[in-house]
PDB file of N, CA and C in Angstrom:
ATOM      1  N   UNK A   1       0.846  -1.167   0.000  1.00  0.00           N
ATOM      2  CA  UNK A   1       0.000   0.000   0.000  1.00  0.00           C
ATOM      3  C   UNK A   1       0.899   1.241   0.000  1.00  0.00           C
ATOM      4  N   UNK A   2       0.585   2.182  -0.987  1.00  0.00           N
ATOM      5  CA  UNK A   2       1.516   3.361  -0.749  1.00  0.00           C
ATOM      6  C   UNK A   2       1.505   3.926   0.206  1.00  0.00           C
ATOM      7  N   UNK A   3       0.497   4.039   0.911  1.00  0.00           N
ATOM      8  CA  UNK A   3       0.722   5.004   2.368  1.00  0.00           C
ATOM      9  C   UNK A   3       1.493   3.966   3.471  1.00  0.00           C
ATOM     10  N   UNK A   4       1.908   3.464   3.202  1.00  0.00           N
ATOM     11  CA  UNK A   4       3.168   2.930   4.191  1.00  0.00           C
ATOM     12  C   UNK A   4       4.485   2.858   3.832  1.00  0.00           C
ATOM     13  N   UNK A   5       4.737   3.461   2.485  1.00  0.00           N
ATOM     14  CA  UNK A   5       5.839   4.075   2.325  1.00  0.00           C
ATOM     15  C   UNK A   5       6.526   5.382   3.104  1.00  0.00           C
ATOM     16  N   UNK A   6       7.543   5.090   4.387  1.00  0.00           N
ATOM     17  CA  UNK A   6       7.968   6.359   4.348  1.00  0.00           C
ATOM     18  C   UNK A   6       8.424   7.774   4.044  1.00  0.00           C
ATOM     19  N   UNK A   7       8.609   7.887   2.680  1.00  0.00           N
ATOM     20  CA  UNK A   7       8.988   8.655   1.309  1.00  0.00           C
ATOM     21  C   UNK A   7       7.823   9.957   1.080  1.00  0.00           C
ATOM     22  N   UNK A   8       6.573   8.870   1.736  1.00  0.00           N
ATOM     23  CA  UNK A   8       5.299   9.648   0.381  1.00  0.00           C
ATOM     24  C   UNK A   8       4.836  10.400   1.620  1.00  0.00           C
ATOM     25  N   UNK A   9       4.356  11.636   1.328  1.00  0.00           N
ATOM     26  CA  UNK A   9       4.359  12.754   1.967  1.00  0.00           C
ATOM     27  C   UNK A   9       2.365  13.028   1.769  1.00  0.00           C
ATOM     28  N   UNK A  10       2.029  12.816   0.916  1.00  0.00           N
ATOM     29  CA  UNK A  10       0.776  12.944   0.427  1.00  0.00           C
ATOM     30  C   UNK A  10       0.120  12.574  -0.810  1.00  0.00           C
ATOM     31  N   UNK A  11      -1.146  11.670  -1.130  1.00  0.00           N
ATOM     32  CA  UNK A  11      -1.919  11.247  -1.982  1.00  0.00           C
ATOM     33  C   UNK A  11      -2.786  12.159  -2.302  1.00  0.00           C
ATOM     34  N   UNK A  12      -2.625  12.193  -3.795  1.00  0.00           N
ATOM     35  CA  UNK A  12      -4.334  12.646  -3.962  1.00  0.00           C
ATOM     36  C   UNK A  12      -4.778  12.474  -5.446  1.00  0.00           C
ATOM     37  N   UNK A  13      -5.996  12.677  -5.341  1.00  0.00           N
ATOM     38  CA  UNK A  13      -6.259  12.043  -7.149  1.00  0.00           C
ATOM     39  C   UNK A  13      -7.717  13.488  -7.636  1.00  0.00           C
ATOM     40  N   UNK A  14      -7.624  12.789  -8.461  1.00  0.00           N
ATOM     41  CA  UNK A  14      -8.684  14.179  -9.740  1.00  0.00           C
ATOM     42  C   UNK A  14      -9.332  13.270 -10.331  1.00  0.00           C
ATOM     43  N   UNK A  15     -10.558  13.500 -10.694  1.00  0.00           N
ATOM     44  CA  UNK A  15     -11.749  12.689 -11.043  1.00  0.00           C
ATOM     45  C   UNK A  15     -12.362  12.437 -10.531  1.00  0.00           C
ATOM     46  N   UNK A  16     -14.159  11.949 -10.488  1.00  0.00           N
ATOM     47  CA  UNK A  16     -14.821  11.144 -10.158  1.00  0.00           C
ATOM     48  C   UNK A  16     -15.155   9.651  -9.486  1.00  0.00           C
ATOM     49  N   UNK A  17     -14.401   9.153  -8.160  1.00  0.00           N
ATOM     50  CA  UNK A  17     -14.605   8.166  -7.958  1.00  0.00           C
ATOM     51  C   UNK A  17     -15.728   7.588  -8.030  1.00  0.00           C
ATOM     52  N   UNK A  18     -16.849   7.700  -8.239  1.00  0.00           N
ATOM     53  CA  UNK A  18     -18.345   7.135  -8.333  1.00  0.00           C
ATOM     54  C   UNK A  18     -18.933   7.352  -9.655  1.00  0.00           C
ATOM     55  N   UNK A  19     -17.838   8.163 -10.792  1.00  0.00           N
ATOM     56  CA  UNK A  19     -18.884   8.377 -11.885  1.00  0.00           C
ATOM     57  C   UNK A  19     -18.087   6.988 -12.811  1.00  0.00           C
ATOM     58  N   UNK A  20     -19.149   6.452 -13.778  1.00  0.00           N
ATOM     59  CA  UNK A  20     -18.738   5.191 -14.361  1.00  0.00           C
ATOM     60  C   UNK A  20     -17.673   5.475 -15.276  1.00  0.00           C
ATOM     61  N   UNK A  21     -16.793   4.579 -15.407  1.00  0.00           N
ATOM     62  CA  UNK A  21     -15.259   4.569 -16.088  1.00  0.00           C
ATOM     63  C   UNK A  21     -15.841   3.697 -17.229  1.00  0.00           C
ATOM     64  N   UNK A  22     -15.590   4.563 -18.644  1.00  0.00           N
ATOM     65  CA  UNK A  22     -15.680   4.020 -19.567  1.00  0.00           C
ATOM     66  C   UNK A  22     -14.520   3.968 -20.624  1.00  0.00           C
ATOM     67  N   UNK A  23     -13.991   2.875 -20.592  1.00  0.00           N
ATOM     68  CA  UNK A  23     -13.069   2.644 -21.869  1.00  0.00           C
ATOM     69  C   UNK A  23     -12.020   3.397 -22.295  1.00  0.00           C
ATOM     70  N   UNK A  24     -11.096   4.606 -22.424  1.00  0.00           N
ATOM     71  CA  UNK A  24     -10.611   5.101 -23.593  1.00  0.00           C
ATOM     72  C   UNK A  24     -11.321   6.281 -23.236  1.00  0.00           C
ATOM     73  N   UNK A  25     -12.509   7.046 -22.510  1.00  0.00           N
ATOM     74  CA  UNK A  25     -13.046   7.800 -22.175  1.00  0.00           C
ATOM     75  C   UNK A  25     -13.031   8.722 -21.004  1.00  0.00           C
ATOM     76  N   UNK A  26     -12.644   7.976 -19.818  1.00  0.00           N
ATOM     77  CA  UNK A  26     -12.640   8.211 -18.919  1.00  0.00           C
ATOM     78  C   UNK A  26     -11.473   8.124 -18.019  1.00  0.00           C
ATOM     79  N   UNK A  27     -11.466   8.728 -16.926  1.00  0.00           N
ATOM     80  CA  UNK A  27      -9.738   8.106 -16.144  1.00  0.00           C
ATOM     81  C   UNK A  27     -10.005   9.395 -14.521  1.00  0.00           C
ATOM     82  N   UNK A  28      -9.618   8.535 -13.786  1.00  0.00           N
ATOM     83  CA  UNK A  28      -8.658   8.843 -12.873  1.00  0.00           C
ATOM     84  C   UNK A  28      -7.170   9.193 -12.688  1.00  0.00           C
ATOM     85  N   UNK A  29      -6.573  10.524 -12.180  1.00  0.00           N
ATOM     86  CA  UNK A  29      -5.218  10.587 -11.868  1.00  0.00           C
ATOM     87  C   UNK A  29      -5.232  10.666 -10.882  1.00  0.00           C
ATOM     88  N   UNK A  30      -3.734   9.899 -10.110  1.00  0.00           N
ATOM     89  CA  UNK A  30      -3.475  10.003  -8.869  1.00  0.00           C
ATOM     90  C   UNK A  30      -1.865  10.552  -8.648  1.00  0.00           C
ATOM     91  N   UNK A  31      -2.249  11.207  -7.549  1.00  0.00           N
ATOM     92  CA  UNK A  31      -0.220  12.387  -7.429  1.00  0.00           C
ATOM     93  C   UNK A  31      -0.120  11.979  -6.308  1.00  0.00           C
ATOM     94  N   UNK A  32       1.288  11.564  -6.732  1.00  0.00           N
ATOM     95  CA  UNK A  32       2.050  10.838  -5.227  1.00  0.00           C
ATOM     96  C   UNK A  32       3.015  12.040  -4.792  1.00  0.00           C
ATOM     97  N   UNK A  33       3.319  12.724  -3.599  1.00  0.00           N
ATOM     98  CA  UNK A  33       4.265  13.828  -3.328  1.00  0.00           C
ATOM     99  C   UNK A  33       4.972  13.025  -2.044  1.00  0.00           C
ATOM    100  N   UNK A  34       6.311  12.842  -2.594  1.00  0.00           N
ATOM    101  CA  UNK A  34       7.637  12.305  -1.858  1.00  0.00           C
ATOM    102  C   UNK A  34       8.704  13.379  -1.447  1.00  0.00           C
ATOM    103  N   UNK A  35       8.769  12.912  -0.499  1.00  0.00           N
ATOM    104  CA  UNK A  35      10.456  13.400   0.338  1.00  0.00           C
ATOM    105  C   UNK A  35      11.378  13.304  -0.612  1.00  0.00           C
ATOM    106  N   UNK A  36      11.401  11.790  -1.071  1.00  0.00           N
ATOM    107  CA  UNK A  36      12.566  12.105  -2.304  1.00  0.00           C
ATOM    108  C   UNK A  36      11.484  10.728  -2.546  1.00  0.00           C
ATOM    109  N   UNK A  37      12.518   9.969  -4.002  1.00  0.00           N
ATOM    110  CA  UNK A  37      12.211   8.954  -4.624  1.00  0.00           C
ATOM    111  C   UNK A  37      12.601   7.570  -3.918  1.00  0.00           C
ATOM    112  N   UNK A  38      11.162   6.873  -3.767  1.00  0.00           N
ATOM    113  CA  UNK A  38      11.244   5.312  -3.150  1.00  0.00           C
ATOM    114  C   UNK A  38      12.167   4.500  -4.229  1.00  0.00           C
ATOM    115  N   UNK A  39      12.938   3.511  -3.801  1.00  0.00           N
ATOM    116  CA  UNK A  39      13.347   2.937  -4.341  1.00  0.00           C
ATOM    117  C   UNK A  39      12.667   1.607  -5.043  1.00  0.00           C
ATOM    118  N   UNK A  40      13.319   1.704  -6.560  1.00  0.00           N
ATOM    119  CA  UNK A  40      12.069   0.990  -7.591  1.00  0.00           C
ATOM    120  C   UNK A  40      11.431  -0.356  -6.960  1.00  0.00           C
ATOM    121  N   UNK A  41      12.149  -1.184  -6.189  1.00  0.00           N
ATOM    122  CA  UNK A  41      11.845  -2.194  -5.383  1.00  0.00           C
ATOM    123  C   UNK A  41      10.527  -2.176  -4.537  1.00  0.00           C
ATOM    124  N   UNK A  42      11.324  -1.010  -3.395  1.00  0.00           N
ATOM    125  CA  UNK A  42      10.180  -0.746  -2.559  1.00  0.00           C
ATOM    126  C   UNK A  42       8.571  -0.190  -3.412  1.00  0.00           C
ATOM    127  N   UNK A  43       8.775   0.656  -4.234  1.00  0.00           N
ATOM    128  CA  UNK A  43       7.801   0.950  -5.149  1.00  0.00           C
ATOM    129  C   UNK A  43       7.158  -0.162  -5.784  1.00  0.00           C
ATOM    130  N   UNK A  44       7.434  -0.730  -6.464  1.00  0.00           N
ATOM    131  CA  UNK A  44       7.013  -2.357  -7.373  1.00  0.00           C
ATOM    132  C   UNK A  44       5.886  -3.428  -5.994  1.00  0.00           C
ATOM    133  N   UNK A  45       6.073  -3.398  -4.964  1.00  0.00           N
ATOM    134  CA  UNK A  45       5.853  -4.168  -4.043  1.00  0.00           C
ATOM    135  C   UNK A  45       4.493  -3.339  -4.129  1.00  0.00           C
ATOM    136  N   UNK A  46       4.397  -2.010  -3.677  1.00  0.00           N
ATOM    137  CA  UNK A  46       3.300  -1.415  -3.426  1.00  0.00           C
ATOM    138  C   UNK A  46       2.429  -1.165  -4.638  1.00  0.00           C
ATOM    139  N   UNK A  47       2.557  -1.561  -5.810  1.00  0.00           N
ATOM    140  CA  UNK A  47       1.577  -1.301  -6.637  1.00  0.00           C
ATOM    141  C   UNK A  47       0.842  -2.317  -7.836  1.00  0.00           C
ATOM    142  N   UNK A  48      -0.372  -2.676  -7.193  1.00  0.00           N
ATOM    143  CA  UNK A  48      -1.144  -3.415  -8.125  1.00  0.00           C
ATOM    144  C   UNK A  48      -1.911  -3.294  -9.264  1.00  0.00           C
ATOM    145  N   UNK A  49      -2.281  -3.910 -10.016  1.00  0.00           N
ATOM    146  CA  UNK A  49      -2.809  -3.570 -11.182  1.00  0.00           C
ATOM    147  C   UNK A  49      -4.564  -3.558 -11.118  1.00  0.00           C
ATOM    148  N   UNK A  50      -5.292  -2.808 -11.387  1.00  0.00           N
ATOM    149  CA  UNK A  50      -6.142  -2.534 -11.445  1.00  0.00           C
ATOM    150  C   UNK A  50      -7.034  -2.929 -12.414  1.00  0.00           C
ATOM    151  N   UNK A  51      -7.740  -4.013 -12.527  1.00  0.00           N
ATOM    152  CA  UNK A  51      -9.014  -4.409 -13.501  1.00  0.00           C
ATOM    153  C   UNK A  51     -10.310  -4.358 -13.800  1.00  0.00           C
TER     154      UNK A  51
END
């Protein structure tokens, strides 16, 4: 989970979590703000793919 990275300072995202995600149409962004950069390791562990 990213928020148990010591690094990350604050989450936040833009878009609609409740409006329907369509295809090629639609999207969520999310901004990660770090102290500095997690290392690619530690990073890779914390992030799953979304289906």
């Amino acid at each position: 989970m990213l928020s148990e990275i010591s690094e990350i300072c604050g989450i936040g995202q833009t878009g609609d979590l409740n409006a329907p995600l369509v295809p090629g149409k639609s999207d969520i962004d999310m901004f990660v703000i770090c102290s500095k950069i997690p290392a690619k390791k530690r990073k890779d562990l914390s992030f799953t793919k979304v289906e």
